[in-house]
Protein backbone atom coordinates (compact mmCIF):
# COMPACT_ATOMS: atom_id res chain seq x y z
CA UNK A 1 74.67 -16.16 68.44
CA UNK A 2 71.56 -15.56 70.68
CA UNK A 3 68.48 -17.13 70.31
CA UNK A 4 66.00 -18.50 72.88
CA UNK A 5 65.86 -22.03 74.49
CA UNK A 6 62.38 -22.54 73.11
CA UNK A 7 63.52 -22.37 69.45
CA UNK A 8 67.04 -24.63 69.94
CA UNK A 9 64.34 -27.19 71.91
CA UNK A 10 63.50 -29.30 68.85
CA UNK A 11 66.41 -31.49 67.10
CA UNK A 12 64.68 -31.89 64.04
CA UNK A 13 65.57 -29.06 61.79
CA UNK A 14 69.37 -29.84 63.08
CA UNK A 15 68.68 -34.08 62.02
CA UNK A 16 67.30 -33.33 58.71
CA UNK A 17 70.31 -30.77 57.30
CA UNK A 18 72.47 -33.98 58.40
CA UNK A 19 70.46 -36.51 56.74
CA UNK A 20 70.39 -34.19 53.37
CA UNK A 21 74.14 -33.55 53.80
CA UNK A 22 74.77 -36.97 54.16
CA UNK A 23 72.24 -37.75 51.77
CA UNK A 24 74.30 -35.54 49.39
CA UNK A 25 77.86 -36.18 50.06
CA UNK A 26 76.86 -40.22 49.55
CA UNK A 27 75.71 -39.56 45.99
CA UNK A 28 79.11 -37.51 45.63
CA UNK A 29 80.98 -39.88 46.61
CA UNK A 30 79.13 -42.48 43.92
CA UNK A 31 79.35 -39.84 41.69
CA UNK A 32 83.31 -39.62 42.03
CA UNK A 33 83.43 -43.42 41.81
CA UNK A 34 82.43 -43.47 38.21
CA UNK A 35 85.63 -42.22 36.97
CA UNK A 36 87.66 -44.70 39.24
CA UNK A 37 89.96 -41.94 41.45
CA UNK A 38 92.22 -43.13 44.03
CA UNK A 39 90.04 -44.22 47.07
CA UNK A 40 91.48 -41.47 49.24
CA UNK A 41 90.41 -39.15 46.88
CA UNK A 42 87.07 -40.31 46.66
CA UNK A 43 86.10 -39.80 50.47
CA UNK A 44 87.77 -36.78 50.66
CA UNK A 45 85.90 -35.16 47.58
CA UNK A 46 82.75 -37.12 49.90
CA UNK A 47 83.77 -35.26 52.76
CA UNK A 48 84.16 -32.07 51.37
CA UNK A 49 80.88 -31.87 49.92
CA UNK A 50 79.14 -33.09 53.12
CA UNK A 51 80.94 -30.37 55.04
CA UNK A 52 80.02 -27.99 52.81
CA UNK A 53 76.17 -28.63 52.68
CA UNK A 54 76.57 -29.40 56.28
CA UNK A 55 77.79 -25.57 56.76
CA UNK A 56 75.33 -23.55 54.32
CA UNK A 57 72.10 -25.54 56.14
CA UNK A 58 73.10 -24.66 59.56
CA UNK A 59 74.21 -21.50 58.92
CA UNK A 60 70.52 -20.76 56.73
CA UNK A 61 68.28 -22.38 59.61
CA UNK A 62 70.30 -20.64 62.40
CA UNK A 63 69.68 -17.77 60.30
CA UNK A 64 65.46 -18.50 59.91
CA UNK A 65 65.21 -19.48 63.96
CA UNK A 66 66.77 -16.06 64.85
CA UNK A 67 64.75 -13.72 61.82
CA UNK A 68 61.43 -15.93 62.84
CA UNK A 69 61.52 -16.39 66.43
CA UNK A 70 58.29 -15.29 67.99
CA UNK A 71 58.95 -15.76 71.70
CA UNK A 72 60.41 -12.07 72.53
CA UNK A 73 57.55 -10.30 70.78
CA UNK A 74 56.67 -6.81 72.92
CA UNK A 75 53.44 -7.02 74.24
CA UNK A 76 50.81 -4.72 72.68
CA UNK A 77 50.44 -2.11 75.48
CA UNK A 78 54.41 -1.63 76.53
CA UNK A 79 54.39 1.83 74.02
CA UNK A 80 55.81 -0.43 70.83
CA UNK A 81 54.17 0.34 68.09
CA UNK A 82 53.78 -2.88 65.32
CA UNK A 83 52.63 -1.09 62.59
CA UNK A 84 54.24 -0.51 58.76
CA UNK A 85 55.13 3.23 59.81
CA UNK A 86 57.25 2.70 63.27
């Protein structure tokens, strides 16, 4: 995985997908509660989803940084052409 120090220089996008995966596994794990599992059971299931969520989010903004990442862009005159036909 390659991408440039200027996009992996903010933490934010990297702190949010943990809140909302912890976010999510917590009301999981309330969730589970209602039908009165083992305890064990309960923070597994909690665990599993958190892990889960955790995965998919930093696999989809890993994903967005590389696709969206700006900072290698070939200047205008190096022979690149930008346009819909190239």
């Amino acid at each position: 995985m390659k991408l440039c120090k200027t996009c992996f220089s903010s933490l934010w996008p990297f702190v949010l997908m943990t809140v909302i995966a912890g976010v999510t596994g917590f009301v999981t794990w309330l969730t589970v509660g209602l039908s009165q599992p083992d305890p064990q059971l309960r923070i597994a299931v909690g665990l599993i989803v958190f892990l889960a969520v955790e995965a998919t989010l930093i696999h989809y903004v890993v994903s967005c940084m590389r696709r969206h990442c700006r900072h290698h862009v070939p200047k205008m005159g190096t022979g690149h052409r930008l346009s819909p036909e190239s």
